[in-house]
PDB file of N, CA and C in Angstrom:
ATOM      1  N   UNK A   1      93.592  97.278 103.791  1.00  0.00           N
ATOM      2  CA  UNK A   1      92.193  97.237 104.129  1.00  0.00           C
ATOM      3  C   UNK A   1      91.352  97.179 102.856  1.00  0.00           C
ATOM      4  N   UNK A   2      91.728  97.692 101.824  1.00  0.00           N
ATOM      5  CA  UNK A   2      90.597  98.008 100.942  1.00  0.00           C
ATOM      6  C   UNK A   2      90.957  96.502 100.058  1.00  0.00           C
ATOM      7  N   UNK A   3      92.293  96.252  99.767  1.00  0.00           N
ATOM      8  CA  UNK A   3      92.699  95.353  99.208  1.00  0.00           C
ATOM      9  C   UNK A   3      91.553  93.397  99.396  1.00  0.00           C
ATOM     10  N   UNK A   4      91.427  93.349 101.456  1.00  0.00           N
ATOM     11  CA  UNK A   4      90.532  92.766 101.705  1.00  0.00           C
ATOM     12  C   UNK A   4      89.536  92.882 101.138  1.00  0.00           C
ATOM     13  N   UNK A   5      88.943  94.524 101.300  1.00  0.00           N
ATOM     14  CA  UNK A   5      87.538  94.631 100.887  1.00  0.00           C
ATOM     15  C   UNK A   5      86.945  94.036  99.486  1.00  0.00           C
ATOM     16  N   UNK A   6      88.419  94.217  98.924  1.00  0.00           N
ATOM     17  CA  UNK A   6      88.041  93.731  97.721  1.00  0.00           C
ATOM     18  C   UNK A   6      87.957  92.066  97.149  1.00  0.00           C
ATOM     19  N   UNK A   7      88.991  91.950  97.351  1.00  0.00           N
ATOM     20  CA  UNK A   7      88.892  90.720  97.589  1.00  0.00           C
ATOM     21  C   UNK A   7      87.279  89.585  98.290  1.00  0.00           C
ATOM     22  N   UNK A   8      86.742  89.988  98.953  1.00  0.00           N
ATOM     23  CA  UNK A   8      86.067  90.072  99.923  1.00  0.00           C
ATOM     24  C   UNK A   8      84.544  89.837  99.113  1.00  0.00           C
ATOM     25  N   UNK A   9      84.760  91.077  98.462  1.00  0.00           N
ATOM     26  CA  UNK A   9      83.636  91.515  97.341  1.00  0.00           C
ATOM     27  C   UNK A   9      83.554  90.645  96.097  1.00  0.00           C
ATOM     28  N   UNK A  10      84.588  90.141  95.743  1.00  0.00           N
ATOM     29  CA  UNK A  10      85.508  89.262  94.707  1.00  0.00           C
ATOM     30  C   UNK A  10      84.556  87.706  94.799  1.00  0.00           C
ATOM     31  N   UNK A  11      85.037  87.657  96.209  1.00  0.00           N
ATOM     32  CA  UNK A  11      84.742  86.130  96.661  1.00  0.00           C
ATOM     33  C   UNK A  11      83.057  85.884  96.261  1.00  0.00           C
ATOM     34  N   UNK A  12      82.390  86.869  97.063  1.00  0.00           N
ATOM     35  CA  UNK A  12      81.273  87.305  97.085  1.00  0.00           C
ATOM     36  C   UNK A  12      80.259  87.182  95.698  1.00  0.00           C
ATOM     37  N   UNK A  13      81.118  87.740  94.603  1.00  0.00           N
ATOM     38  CA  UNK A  13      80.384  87.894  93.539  1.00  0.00           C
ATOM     39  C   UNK A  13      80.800  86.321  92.476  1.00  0.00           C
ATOM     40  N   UNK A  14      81.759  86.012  93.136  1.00  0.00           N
ATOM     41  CA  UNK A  14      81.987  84.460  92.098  1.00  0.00           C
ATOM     42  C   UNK A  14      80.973  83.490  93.094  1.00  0.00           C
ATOM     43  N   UNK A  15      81.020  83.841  94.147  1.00  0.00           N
ATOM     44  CA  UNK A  15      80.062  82.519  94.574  1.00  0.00           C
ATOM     45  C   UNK A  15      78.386  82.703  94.320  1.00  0.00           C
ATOM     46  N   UNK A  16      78.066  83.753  93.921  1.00  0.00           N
ATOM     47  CA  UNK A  16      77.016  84.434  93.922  1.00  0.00           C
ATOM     48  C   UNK A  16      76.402  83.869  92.105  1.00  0.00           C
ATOM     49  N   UNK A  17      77.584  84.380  91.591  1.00  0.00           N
ATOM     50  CA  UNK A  17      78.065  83.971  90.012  1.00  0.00           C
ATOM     51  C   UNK A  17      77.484  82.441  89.607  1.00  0.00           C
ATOM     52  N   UNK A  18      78.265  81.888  90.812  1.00  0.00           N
ATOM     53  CA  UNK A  18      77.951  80.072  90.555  1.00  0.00           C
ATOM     54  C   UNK A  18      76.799  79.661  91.131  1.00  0.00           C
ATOM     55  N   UNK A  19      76.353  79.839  92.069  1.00  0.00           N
ATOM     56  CA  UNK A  19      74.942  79.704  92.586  1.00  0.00           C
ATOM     57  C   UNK A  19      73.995  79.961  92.020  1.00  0.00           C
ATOM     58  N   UNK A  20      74.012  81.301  91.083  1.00  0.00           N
ATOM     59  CA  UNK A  20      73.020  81.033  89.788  1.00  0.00           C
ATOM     60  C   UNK A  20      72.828  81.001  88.741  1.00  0.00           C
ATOM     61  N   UNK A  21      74.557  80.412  88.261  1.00  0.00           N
ATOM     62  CA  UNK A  21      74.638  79.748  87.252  1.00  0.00           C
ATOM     63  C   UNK A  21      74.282  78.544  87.022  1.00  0.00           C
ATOM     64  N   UNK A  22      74.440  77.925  88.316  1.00  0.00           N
ATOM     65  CA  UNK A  22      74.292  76.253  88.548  1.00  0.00           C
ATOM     66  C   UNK A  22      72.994  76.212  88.922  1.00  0.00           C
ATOM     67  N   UNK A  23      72.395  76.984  90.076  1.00  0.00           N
ATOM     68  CA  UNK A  23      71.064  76.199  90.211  1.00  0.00           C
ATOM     69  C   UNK A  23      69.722  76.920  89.993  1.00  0.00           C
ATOM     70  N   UNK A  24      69.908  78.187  89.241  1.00  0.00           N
ATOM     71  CA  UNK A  24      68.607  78.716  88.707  1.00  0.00           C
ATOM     72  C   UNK A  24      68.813  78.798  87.192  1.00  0.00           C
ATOM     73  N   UNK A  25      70.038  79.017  86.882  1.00  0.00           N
ATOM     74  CA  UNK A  25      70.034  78.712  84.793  1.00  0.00           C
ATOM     75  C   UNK A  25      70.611  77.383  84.246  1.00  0.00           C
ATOM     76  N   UNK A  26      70.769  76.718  85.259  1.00  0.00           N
ATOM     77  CA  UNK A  26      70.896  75.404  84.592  1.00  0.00           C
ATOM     78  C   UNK A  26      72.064  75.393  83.897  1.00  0.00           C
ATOM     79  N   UNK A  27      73.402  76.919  83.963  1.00  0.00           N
ATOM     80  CA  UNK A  27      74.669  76.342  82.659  1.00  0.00           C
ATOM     81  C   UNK A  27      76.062  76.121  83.801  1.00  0.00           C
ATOM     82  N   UNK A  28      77.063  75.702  83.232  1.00  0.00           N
ATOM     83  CA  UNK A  28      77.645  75.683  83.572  1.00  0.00           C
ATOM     84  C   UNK A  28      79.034  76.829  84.400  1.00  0.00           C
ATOM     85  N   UNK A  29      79.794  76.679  85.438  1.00  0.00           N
ATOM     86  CA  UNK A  29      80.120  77.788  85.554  1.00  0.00           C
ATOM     87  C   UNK A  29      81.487  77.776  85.804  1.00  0.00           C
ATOM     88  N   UNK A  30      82.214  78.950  84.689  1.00  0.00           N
ATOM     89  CA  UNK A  30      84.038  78.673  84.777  1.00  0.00           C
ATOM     90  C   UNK A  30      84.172  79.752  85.896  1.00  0.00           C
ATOM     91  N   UNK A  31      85.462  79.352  86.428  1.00  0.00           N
ATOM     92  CA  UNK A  31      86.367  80.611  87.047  1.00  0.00           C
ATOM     93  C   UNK A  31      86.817  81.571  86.601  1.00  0.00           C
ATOM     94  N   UNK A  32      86.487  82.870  86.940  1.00  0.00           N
ATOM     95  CA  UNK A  32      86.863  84.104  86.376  1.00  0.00           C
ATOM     96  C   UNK A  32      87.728  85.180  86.944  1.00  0.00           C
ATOM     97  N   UNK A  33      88.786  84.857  86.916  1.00  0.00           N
ATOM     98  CA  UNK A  33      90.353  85.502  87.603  1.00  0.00           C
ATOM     99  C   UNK A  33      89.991  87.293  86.944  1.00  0.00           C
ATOM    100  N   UNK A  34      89.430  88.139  86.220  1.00  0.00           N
ATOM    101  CA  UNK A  34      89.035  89.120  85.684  1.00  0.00           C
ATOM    102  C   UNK A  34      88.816  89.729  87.231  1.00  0.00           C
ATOM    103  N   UNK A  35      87.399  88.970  87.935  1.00  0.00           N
ATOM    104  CA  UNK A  35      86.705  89.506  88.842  1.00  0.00           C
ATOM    105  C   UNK A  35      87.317  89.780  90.057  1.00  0.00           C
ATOM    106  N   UNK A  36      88.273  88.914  89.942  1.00  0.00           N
ATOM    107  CA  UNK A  36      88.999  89.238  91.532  1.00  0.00           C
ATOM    108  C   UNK A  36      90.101  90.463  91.262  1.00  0.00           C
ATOM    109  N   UNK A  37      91.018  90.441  89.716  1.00  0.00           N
ATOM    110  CA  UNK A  37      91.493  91.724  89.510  1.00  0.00           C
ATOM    111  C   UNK A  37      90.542  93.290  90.006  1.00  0.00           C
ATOM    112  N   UNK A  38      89.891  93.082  89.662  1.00  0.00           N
ATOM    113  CA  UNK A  38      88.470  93.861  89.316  1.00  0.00           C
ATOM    114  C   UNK A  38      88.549  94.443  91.051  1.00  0.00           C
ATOM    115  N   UNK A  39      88.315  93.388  91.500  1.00  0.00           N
ATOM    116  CA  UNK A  39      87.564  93.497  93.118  1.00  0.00           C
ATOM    117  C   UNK A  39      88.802  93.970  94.148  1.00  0.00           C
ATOM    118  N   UNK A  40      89.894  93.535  93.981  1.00  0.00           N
ATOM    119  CA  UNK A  40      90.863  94.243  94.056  1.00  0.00           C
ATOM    120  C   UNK A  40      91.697  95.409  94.321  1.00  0.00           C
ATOM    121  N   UNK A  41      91.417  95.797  92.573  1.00  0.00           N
ATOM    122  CA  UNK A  41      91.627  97.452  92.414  1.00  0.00           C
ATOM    123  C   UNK A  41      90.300  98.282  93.024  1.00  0.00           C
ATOM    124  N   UNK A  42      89.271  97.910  92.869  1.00  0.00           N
ATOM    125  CA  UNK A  42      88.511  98.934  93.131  1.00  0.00           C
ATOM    126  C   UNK A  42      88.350  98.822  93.969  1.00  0.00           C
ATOM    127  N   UNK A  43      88.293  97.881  95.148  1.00  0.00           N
ATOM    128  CA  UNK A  43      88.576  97.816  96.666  1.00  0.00           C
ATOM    129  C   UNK A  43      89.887  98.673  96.951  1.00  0.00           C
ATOM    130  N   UNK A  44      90.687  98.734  96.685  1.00  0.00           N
ATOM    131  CA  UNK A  44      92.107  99.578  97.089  1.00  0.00           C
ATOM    132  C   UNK A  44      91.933 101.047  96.959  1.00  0.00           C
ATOM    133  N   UNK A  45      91.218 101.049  95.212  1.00  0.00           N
ATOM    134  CA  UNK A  45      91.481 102.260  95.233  1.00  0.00           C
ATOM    135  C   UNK A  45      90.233 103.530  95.807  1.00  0.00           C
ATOM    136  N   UNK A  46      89.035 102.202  96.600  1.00  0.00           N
ATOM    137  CA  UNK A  46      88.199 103.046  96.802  1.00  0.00           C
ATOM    138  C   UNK A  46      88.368 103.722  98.348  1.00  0.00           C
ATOM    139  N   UNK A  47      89.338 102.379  98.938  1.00  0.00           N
ATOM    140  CA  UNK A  47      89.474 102.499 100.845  1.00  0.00           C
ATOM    141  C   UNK A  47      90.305 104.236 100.252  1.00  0.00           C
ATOM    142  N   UNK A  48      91.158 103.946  99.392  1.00  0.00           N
ATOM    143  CA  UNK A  48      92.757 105.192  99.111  1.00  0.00           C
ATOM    144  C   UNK A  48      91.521 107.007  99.202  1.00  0.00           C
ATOM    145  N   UNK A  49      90.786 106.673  98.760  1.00  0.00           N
ATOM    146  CA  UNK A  49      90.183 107.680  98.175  1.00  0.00           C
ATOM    147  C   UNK A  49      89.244 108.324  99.056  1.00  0.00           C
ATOM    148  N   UNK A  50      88.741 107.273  99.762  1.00  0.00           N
ATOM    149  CA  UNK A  50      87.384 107.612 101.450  1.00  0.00           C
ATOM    150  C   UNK A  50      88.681 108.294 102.161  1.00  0.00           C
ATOM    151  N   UNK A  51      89.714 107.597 102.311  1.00  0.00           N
ATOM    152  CA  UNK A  51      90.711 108.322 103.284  1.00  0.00           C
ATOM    153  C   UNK A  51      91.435 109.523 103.353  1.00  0.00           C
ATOM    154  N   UNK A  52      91.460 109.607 101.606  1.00  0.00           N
ATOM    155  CA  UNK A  52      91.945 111.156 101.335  1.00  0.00           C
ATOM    156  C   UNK A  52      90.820 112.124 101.416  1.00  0.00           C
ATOM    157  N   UNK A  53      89.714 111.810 100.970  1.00  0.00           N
ATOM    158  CA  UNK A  53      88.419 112.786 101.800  1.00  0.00           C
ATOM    159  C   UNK A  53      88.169 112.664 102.865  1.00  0.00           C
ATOM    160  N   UNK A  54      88.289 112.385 103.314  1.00  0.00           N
ATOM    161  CA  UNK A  54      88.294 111.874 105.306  1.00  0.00           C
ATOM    162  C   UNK A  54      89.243 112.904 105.850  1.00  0.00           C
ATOM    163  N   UNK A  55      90.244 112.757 105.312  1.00  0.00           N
ATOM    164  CA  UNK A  55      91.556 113.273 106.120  1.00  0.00           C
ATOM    165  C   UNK A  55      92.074 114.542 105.629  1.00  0.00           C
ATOM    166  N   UNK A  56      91.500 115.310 104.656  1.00  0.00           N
ATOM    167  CA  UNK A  56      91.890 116.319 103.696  1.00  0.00           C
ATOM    168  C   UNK A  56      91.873 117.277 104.704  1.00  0.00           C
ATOM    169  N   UNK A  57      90.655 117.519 105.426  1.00  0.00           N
ATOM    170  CA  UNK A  57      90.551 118.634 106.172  1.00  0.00           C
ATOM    171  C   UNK A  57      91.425 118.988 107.237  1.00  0.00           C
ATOM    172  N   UNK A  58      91.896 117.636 108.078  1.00  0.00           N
ATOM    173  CA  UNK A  58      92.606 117.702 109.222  1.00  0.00           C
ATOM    174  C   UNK A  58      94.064 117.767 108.709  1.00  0.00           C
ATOM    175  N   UNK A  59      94.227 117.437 107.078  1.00  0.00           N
ATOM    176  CA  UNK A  59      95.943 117.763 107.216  1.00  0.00           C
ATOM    177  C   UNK A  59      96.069 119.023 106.605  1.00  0.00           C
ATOM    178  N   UNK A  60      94.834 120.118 106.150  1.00  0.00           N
ATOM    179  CA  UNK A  60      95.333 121.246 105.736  1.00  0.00           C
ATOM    180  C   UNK A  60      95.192 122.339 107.291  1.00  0.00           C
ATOM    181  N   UNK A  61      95.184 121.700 108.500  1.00  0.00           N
ATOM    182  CA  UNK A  61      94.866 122.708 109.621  1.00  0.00           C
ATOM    183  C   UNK A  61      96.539 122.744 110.489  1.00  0.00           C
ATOM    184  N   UNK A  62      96.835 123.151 111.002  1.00  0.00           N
ATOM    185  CA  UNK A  62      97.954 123.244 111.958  1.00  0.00           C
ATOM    186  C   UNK A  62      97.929 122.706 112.960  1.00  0.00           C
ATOM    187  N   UNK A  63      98.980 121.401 113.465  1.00  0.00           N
ATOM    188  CA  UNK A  63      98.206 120.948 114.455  1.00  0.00           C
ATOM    189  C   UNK A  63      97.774 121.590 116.028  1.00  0.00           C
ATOM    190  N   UNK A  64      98.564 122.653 116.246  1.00  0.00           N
ATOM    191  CA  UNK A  64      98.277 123.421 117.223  1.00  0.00           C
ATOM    192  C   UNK A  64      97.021 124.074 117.238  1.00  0.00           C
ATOM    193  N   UNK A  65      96.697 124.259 116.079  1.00  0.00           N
ATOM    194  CA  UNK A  65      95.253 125.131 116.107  1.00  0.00           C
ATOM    195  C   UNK A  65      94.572 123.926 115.970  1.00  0.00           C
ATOM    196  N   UNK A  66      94.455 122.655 115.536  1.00  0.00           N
ATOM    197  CA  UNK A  66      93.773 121.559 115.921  1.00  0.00           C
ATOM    198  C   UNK A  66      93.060 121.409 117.374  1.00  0.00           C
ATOM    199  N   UNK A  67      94.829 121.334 118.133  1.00  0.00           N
ATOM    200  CA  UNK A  67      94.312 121.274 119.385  1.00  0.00           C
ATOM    201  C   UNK A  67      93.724 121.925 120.300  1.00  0.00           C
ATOM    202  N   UNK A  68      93.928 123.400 119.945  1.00  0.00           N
ATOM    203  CA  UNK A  68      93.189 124.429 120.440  1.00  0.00           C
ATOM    204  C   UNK A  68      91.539 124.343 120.122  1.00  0.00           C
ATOM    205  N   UNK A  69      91.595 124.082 118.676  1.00  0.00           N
ATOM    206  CA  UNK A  69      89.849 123.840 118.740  1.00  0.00           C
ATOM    207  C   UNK A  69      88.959 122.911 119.472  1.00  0.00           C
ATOM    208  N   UNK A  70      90.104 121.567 119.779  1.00  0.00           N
ATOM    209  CA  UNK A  70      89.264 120.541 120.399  1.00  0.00           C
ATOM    210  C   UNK A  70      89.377 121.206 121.952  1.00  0.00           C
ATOM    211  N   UNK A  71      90.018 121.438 122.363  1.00  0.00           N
ATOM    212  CA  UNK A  71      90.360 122.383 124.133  1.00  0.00           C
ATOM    213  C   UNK A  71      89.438 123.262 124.186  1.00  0.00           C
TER     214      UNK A  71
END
């Protein structure tokens, strides 16, 4: 999931990149394989990280006393 996201974000910022490179500064515009590394990792490692704060609470509880709280 995050891997997409990143990616995603990647795509996003090179087309964004060329659109105003090309038609508001007038220069030319290379491909930059950096950005999609970039978009990538920090897409991965940001989904990794929402999920371990997300989920921290519910895996330090028991699941029986889980279910008792929701009952």
């Amino acid at each position: 999931m995050g891997a997409l996201a990143g990616m995603i974000a990647a795509a996003g910022a090179n087309a964004l990149g060329a659109l105003l490179a090309s038609r508001v500064l007038n220069l030319g515009y290379g491909f930059n394989g950096t950005v999609w590394a970039i978009g990538f990792f920090c897409g991965t490692t940001g989904i990794a990280i929402a999920g371990y704060f997300g989920t921290r609470r519910a895996l330090n509880v028991a699941p029986l006393q889980a279910l008792r709280h929701i009952g």
